[in-house]
PDB file of N, CA and C in Angstrom:
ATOM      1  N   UNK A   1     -21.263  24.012  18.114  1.00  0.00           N
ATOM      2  CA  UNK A   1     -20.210  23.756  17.142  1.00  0.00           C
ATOM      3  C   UNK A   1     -19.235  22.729  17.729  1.00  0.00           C
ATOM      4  N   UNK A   2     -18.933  21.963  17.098  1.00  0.00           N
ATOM      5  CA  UNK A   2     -18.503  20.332  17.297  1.00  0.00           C
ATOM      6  C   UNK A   2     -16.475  21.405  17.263  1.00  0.00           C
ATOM      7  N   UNK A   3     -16.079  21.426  18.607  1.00  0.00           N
ATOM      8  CA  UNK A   3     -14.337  21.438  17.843  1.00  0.00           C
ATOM      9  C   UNK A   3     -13.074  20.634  18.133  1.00  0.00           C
ATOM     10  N   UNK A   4     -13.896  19.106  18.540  1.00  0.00           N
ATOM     11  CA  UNK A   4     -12.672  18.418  19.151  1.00  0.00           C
ATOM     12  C   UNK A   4     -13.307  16.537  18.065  1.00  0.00           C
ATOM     13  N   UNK A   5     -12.524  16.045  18.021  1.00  0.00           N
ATOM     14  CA  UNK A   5     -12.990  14.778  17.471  1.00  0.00           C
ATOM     15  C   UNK A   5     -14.023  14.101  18.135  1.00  0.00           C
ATOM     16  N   UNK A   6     -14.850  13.106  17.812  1.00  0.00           N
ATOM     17  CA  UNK A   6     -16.104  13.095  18.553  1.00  0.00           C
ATOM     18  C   UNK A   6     -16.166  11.183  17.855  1.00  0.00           C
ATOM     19  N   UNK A   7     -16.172  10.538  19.062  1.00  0.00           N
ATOM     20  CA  UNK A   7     -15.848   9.049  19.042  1.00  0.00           C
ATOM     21  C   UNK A   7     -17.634   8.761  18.270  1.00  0.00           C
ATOM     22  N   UNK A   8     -17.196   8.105  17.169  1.00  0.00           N
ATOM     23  CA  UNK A   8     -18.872   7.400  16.869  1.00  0.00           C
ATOM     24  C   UNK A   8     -18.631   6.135  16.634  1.00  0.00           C
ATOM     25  N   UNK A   9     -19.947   5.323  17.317  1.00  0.00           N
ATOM     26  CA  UNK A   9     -19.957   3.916  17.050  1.00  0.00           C
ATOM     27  C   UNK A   9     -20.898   3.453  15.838  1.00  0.00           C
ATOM     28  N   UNK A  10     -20.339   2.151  15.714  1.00  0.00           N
ATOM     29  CA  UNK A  10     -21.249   1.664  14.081  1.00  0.00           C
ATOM     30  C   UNK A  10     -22.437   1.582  14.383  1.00  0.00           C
ATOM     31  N   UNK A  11     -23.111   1.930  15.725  1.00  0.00           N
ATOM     32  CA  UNK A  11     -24.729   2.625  15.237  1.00  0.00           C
ATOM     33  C   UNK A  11     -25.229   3.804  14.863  1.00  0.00           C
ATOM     34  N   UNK A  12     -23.803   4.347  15.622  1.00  0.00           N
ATOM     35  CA  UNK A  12     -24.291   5.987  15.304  1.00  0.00           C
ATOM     36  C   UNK A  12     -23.571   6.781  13.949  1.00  0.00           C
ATOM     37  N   UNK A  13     -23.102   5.450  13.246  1.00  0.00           N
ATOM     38  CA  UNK A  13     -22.421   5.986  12.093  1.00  0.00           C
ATOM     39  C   UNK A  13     -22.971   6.914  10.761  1.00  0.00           C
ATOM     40  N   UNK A  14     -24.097   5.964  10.385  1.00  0.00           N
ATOM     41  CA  UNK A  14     -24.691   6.393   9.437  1.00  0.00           C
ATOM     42  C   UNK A  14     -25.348   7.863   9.832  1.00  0.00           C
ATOM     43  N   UNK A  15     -25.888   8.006  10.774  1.00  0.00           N
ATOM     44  CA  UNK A  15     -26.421   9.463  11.361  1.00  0.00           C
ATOM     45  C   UNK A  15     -25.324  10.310  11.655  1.00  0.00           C
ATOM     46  N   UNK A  16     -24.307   9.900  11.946  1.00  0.00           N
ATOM     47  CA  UNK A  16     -23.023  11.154  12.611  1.00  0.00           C
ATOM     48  C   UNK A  16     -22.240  11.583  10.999  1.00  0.00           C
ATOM     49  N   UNK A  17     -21.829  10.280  10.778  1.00  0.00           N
ATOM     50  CA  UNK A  17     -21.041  10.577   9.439  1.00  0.00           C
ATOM     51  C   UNK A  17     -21.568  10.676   7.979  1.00  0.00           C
ATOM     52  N   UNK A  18     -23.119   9.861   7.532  1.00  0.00           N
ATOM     53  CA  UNK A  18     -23.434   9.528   6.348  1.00  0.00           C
ATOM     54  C   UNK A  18     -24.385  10.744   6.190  1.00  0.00           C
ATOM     55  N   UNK A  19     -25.188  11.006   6.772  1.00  0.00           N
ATOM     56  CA  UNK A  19     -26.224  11.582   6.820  1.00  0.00           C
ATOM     57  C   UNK A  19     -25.506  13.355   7.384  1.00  0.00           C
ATOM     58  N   UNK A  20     -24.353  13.698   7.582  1.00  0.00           N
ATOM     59  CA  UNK A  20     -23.837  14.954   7.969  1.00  0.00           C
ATOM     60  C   UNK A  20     -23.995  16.483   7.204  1.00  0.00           C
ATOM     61  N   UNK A  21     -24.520  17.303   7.816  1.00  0.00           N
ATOM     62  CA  UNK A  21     -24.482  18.469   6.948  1.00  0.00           C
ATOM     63  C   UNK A  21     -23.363  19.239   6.796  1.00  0.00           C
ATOM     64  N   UNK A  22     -22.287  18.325   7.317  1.00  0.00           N
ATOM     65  CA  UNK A  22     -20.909  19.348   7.032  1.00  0.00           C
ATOM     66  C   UNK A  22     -19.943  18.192   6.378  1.00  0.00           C
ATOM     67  N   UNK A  23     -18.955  18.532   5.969  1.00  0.00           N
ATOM     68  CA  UNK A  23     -18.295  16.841   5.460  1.00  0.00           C
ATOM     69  C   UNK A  23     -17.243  16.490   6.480  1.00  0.00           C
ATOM     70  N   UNK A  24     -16.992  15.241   6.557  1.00  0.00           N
ATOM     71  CA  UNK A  24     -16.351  14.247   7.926  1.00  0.00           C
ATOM     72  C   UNK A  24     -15.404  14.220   7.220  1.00  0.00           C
ATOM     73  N   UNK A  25     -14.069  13.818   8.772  1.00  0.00           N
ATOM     74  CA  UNK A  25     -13.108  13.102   8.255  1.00  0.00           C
ATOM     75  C   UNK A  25     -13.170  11.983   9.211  1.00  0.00           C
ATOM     76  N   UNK A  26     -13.173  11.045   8.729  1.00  0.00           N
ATOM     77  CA  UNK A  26     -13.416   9.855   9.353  1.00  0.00           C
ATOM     78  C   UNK A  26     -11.999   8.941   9.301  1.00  0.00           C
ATOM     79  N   UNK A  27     -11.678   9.153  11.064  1.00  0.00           N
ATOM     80  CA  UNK A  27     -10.759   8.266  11.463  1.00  0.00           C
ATOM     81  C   UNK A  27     -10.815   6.768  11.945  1.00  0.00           C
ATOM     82  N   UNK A  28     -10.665   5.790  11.057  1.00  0.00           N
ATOM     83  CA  UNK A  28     -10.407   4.450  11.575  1.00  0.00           C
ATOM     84  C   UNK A  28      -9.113   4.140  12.049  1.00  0.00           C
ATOM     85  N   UNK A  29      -9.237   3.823  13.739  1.00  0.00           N
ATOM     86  CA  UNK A  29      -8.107   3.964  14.266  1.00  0.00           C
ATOM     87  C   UNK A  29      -8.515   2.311  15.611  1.00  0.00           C
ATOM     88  N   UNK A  30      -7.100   2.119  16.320  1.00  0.00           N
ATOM     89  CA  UNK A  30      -7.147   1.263  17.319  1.00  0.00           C
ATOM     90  C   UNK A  30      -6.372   1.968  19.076  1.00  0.00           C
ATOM     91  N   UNK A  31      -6.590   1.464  19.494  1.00  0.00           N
ATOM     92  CA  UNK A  31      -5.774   1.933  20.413  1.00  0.00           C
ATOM     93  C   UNK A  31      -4.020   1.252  20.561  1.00  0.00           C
ATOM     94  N   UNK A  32      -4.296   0.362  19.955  1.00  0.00           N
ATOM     95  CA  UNK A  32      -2.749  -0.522  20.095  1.00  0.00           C
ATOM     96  C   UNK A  32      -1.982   0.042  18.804  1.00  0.00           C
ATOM     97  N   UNK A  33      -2.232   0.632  18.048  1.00  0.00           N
ATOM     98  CA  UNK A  33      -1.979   1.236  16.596  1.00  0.00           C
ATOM     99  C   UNK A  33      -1.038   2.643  17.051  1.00  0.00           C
ATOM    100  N   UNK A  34       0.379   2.250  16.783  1.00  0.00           N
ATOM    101  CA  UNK A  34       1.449   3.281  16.960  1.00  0.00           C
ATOM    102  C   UNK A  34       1.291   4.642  15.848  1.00  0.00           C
ATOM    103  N   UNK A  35       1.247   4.658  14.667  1.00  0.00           N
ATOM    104  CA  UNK A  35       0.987   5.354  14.101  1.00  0.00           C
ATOM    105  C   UNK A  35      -0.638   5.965  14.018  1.00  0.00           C
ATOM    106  N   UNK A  36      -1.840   5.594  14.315  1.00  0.00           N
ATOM    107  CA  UNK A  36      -2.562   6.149  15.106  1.00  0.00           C
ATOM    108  C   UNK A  36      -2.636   7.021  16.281  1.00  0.00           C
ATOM    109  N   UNK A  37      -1.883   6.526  17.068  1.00  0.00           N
ATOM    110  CA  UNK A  37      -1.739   7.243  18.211  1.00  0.00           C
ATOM    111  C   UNK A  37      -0.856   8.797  17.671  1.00  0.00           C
ATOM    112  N   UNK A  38       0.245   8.918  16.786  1.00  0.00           N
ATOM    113  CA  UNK A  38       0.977   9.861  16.309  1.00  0.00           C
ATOM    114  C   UNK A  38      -0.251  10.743  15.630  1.00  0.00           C
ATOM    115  N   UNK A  39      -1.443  10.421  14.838  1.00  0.00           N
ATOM    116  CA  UNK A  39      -1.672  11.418  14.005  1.00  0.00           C
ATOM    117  C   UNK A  39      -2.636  11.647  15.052  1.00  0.00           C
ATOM    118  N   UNK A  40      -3.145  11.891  16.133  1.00  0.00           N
ATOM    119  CA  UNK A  40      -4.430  11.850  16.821  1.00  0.00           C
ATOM    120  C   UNK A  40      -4.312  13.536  17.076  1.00  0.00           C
ATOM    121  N   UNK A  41      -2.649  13.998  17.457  1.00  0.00           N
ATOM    122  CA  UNK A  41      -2.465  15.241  17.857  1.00  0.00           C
ATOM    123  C   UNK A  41      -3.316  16.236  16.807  1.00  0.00           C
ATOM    124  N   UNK A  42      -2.864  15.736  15.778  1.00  0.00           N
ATOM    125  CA  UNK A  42      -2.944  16.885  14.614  1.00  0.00           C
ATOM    126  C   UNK A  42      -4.320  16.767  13.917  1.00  0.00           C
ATOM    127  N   UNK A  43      -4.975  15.515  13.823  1.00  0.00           N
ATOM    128  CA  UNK A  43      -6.755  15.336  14.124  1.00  0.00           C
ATOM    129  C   UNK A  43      -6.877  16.774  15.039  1.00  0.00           C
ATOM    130  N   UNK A  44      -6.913  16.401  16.319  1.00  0.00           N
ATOM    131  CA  UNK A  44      -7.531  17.452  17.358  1.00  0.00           C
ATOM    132  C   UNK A  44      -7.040  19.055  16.408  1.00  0.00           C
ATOM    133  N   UNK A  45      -6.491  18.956  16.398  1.00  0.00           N
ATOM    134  CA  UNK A  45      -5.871  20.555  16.023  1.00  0.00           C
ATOM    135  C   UNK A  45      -7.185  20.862  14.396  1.00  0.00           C
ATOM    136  N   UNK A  46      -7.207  20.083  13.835  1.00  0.00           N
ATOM    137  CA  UNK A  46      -7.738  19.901  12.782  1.00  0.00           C
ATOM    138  C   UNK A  46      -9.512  20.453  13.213  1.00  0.00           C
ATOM    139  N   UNK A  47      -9.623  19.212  13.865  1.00  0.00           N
ATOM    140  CA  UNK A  47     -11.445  19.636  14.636  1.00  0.00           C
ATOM    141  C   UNK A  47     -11.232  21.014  15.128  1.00  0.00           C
ATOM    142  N   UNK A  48     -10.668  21.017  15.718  1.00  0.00           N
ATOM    143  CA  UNK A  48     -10.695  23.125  16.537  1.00  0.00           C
ATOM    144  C   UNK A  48     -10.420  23.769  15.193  1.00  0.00           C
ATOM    145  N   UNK A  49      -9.432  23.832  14.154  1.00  0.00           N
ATOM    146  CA  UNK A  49      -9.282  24.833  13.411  1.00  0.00           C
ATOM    147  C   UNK A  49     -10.433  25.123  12.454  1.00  0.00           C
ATOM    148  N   UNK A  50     -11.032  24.002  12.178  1.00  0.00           N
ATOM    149  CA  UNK A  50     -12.189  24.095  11.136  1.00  0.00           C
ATOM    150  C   UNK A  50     -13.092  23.778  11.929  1.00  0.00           C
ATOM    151  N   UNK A  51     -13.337  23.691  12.543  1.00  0.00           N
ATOM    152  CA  UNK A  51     -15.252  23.861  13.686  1.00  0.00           C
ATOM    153  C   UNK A  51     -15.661  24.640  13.077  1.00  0.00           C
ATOM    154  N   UNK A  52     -17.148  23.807  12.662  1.00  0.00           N
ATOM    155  CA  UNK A  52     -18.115  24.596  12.010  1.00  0.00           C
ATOM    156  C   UNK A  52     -17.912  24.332  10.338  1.00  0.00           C
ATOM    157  N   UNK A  53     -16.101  23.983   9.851  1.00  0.00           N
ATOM    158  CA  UNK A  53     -16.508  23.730   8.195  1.00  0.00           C
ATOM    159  C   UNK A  53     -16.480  21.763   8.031  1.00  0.00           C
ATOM    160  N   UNK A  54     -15.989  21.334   8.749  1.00  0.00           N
ATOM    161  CA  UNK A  54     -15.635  20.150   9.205  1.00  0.00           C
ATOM    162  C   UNK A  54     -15.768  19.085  10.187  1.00  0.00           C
ATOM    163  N   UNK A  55     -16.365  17.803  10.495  1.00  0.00           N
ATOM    164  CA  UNK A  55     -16.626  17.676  11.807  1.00  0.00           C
ATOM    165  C   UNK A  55     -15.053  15.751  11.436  1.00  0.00           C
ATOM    166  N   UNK A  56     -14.239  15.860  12.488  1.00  0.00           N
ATOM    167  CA  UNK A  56     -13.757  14.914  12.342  1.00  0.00           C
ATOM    168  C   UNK A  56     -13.815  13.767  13.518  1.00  0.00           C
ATOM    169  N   UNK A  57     -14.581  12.689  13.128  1.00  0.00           N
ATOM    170  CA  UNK A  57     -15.001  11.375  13.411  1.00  0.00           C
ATOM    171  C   UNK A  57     -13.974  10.221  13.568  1.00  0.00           C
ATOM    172  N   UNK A  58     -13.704   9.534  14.890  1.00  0.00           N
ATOM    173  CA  UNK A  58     -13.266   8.442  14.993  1.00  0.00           C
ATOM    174  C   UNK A  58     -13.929   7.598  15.277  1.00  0.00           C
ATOM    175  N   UNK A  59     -13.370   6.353  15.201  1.00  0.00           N
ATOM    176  CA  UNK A  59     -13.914   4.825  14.884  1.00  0.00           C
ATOM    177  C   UNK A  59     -12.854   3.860  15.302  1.00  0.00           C
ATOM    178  N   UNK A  60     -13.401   3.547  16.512  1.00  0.00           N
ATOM    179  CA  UNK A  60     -12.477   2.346  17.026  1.00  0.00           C
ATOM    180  C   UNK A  60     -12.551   1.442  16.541  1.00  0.00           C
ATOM    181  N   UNK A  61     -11.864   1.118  15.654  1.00  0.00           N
ATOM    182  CA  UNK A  61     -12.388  -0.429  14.497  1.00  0.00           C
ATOM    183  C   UNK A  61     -12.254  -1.730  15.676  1.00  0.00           C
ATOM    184  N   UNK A  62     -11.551  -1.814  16.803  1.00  0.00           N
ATOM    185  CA  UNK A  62     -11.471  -3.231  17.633  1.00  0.00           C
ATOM    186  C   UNK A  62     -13.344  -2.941  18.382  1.00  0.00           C
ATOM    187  N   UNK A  63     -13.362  -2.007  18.530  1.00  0.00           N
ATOM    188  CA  UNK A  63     -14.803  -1.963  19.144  1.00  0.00           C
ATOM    189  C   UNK A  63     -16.092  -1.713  18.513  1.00  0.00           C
ATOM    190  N   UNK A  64     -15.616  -1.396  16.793  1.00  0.00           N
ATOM    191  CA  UNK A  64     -16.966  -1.110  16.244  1.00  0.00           C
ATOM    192  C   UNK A  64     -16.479  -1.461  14.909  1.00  0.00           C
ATOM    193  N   UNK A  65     -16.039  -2.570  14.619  1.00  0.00           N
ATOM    194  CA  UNK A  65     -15.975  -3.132  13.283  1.00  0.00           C
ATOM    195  C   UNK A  65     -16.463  -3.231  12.148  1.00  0.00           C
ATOM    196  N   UNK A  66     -17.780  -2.580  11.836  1.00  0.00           N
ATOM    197  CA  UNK A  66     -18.964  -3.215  11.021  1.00  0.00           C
ATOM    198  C   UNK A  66     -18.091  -1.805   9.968  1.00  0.00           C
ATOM    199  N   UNK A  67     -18.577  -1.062   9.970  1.00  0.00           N
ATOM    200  CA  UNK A  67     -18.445   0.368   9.123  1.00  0.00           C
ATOM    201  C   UNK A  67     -16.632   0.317   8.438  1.00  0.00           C
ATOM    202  N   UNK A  68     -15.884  -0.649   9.095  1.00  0.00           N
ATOM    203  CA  UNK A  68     -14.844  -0.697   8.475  1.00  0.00           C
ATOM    204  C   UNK A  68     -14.673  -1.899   7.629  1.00  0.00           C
ATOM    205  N   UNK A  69     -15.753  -2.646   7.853  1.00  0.00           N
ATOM    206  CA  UNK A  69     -15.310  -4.014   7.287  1.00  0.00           C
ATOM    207  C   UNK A  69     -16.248  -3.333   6.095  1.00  0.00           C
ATOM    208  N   UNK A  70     -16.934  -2.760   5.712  1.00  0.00           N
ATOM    209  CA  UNK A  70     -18.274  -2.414   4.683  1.00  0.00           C
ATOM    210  C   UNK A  70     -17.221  -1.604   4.149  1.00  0.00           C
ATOM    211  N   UNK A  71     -16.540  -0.542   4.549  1.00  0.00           N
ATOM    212  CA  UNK A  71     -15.381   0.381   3.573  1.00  0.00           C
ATOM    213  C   UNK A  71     -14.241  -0.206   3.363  1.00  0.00           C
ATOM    214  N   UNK A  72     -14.276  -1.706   3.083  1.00  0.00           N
ATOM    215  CA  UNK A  72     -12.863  -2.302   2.968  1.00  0.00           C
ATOM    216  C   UNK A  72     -11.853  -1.633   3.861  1.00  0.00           C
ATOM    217  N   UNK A  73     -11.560  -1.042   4.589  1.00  0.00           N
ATOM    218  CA  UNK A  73     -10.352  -0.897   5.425  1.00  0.00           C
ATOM    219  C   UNK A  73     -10.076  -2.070   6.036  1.00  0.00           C
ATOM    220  N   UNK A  74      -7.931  -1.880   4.996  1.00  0.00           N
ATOM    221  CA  UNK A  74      -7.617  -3.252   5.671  1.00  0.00           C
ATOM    222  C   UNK A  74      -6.092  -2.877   6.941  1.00  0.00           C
ATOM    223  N   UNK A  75      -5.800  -1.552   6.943  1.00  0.00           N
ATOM    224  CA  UNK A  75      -4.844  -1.400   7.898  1.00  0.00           C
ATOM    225  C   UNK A  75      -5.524   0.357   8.493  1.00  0.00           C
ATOM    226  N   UNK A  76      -4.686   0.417   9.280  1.00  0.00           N
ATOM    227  CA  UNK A  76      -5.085   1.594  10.240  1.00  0.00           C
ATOM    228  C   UNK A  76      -4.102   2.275  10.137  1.00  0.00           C
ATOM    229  N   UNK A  77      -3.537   3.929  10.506  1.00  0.00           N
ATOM    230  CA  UNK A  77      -5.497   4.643  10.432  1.00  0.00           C
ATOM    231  C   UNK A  77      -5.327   4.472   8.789  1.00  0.00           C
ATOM    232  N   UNK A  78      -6.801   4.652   8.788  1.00  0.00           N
ATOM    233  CA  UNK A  78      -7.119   5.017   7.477  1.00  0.00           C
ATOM    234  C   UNK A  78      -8.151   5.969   7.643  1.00  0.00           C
ATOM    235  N   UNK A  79      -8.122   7.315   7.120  1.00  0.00           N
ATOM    236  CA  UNK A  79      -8.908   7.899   7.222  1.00  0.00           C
ATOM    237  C   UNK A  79      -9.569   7.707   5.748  1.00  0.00           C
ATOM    238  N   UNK A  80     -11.273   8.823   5.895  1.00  0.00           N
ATOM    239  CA  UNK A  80     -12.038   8.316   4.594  1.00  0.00           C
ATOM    240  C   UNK A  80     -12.516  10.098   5.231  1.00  0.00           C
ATOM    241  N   UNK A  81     -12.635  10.740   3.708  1.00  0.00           N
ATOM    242  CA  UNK A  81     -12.967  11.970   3.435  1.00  0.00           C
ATOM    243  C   UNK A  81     -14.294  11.873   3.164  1.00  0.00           C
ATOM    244  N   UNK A  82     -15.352  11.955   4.063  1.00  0.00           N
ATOM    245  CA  UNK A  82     -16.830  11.768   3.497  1.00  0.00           C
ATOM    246  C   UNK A  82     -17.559  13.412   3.322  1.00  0.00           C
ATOM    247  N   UNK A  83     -18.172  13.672   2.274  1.00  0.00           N
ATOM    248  CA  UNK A  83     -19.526  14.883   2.263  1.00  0.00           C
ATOM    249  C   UNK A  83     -20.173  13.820   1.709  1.00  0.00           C
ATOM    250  N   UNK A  84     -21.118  14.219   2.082  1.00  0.00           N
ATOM    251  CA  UNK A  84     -23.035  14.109   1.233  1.00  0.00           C
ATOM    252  C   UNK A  84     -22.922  12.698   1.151  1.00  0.00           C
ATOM    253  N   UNK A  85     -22.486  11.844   2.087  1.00  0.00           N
ATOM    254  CA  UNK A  85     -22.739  10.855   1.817  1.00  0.00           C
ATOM    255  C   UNK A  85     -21.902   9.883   1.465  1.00  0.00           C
ATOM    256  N   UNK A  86     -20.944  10.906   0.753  1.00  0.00           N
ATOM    257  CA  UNK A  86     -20.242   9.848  -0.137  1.00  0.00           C
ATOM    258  C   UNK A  86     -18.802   9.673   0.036  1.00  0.00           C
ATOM    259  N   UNK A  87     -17.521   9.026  -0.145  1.00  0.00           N
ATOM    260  CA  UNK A  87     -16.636   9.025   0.235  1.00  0.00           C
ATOM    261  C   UNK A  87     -15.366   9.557  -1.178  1.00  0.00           C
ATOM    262  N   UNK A  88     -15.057  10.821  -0.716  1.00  0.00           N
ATOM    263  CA  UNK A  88     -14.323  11.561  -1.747  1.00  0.00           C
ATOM    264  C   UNK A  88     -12.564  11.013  -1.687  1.00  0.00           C
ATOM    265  N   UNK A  89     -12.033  10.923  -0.324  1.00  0.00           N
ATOM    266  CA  UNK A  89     -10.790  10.244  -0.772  1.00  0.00           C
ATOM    267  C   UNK A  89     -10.895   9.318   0.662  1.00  0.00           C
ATOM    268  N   UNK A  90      -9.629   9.087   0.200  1.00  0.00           N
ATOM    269  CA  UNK A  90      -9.247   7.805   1.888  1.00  0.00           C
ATOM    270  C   UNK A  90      -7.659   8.143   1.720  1.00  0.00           C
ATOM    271  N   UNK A  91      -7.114   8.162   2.632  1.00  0.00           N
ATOM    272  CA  UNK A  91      -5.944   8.579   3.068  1.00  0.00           C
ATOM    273  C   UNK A  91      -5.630   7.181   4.162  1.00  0.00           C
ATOM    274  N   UNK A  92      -4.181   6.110   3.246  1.00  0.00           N
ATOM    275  CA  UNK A  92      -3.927   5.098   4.439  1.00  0.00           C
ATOM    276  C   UNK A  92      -2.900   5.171   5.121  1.00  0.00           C
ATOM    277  N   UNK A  93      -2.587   5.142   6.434  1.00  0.00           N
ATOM    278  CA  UNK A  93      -1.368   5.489   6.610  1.00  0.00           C
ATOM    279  C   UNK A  93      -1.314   6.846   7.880  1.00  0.00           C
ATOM    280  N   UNK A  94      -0.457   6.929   8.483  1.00  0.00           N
ATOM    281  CA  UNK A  94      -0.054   8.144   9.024  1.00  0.00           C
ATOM    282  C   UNK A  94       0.531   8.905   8.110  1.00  0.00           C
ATOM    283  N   UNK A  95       0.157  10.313   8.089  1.00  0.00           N
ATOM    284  CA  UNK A  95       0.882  11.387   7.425  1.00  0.00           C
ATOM    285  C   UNK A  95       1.176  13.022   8.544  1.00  0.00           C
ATOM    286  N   UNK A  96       2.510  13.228   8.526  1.00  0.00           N
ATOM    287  CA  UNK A  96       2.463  14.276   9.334  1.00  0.00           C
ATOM    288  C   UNK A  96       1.679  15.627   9.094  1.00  0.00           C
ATOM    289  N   UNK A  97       1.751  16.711  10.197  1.00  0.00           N
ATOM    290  CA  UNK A  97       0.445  17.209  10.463  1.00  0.00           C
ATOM    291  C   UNK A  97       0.137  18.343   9.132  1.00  0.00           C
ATOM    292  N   UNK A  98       1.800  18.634   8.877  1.00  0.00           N
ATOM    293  CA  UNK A  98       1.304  19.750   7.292  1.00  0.00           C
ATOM    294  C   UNK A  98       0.513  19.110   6.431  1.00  0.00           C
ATOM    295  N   UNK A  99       0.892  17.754   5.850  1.00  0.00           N
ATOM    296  CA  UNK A  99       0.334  16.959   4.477  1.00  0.00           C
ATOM    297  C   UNK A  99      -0.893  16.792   4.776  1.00  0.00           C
ATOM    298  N   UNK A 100      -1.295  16.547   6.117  1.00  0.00           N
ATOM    299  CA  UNK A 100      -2.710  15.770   6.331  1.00  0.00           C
ATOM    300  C   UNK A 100      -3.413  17.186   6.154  1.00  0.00           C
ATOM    301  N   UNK A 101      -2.686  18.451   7.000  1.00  0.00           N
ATOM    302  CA  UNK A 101      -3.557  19.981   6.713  1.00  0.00           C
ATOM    303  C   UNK A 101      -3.889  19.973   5.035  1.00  0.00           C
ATOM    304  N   UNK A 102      -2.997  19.676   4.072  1.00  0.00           N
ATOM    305  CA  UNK A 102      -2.875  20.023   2.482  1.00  0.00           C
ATOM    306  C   UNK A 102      -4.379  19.221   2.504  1.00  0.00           C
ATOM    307  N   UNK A 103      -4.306  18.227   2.626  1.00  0.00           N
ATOM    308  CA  UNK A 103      -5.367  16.708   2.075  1.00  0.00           C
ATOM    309  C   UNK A 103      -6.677  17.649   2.680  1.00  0.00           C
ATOM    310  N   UNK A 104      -6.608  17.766   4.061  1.00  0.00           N
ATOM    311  CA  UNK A 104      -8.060  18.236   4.174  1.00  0.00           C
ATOM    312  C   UNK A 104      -8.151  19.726   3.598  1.00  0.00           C
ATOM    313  N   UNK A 105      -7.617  20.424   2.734  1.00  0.00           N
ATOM    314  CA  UNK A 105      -7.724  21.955   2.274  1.00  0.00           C
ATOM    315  C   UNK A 105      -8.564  21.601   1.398  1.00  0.00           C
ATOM    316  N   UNK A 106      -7.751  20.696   0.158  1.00  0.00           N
ATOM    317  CA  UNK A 106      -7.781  19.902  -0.890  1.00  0.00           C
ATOM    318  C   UNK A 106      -9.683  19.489  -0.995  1.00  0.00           C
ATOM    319  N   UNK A 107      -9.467  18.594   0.042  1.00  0.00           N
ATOM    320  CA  UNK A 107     -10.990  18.020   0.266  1.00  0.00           C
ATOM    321  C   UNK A 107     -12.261  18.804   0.593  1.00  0.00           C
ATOM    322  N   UNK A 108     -11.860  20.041   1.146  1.00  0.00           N
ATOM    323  CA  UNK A 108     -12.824  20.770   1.793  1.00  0.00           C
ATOM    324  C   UNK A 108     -13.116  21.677  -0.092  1.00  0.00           C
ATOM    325  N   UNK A 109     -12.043  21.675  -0.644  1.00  0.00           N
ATOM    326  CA  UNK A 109     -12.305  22.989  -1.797  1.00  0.00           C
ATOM    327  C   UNK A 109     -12.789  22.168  -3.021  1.00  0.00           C
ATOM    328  N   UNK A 110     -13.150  20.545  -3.145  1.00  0.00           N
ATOM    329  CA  UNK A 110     -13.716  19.989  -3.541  1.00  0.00           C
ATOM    330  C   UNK A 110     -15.044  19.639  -3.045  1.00  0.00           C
ATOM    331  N   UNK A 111     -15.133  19.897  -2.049  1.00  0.00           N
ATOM    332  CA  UNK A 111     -16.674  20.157  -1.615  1.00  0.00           C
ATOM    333  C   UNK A 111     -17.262  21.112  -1.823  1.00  0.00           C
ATOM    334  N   UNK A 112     -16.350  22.549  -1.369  1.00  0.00           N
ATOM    335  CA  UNK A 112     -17.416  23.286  -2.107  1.00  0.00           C
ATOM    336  C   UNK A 112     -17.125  23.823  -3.559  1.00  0.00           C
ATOM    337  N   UNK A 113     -16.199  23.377  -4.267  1.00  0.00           N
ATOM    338  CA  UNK A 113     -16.902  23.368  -5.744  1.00  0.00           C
ATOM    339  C   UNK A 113     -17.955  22.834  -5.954  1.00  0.00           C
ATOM    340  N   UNK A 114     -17.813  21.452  -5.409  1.00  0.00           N
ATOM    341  CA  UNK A 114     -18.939  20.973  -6.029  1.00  0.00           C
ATOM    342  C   UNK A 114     -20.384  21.207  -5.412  1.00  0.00           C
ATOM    343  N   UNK A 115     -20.388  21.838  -4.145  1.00  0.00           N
ATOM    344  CA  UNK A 115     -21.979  22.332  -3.721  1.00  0.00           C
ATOM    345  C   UNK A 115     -21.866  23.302  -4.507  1.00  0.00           C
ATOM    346  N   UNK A 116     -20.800  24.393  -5.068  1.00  0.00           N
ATOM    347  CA  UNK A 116     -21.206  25.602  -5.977  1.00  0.00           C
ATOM    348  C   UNK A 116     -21.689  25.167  -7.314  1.00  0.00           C
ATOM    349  N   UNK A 117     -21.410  23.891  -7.544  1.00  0.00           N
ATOM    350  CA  UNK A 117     -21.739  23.499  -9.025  1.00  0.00           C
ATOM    351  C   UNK A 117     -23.095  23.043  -9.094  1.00  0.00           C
ATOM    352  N   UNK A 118     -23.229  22.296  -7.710  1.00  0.00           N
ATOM    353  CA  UNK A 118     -25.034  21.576  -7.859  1.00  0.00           C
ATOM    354  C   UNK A 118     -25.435  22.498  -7.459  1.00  0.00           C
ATOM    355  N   UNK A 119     -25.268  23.671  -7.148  1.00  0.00           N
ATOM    356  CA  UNK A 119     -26.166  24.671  -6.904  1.00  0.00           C
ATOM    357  C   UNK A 119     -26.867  25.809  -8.050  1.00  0.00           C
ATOM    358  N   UNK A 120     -25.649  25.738  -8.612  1.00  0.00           N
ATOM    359  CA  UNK A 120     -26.122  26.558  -9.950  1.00  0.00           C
ATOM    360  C   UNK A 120     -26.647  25.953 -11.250  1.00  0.00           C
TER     361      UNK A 120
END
């Protein structure tokens, strides 16, 4: 069980994040990026609290550019809410650690509606 953020590069994107049996939150971030660096705490807290419903993914966009230039991201972070493939929201911006908790509740209970819906 994955419970800390887990660095993927734009080769290992499509397999870590596209292809995932749990849904990502996918952080596009830099290291020179001040408000990046602020939400990174509450990422980590995020991967440990939901390990196992959630796996959350960073992306050094100065070192692995391709996967951000293909999702239009034009400032950092920007995170992107992916299940099954597909990308359910994007969040731009730093947001402190309650709002970003709301966004991923939000996202996770839209996932599984909707696996309860394609299921039945």
């Amino acid at each position: 069980m994955i419970d800390s953020p887990i660095h993927v590069t734009d080769a290992a994107f499509e397999k870590t994040v596209l292809q995932s049996a749990l849904p990502v939150v996918v952080d596009f971030w830099a290291p020179w990026c001040g408000p990046c660096r602020l939400i990174a705490p509450a990422l980590e807290k995020i991967a440990k609290d939901y390990a196992g419903k959630l796996i959350v993914a960073k992306v050094n966009t100065d070192e692995n550019p391709e996967w951000a230039t293909r999702f239009g991201v034009q400032g950092i972070p920007t995170l992107l809410f992916v299940a099954n493939g597909k990308v359910i929201h994007r969040q731009v911006g730093a947001l402190p650690e309650g709002m970003l908790r709301d966004v991923v509740e939000q996202f996770l209970d839209v996932v599984q509606t909707a696996s309860a819906q394609s299921k039945s």
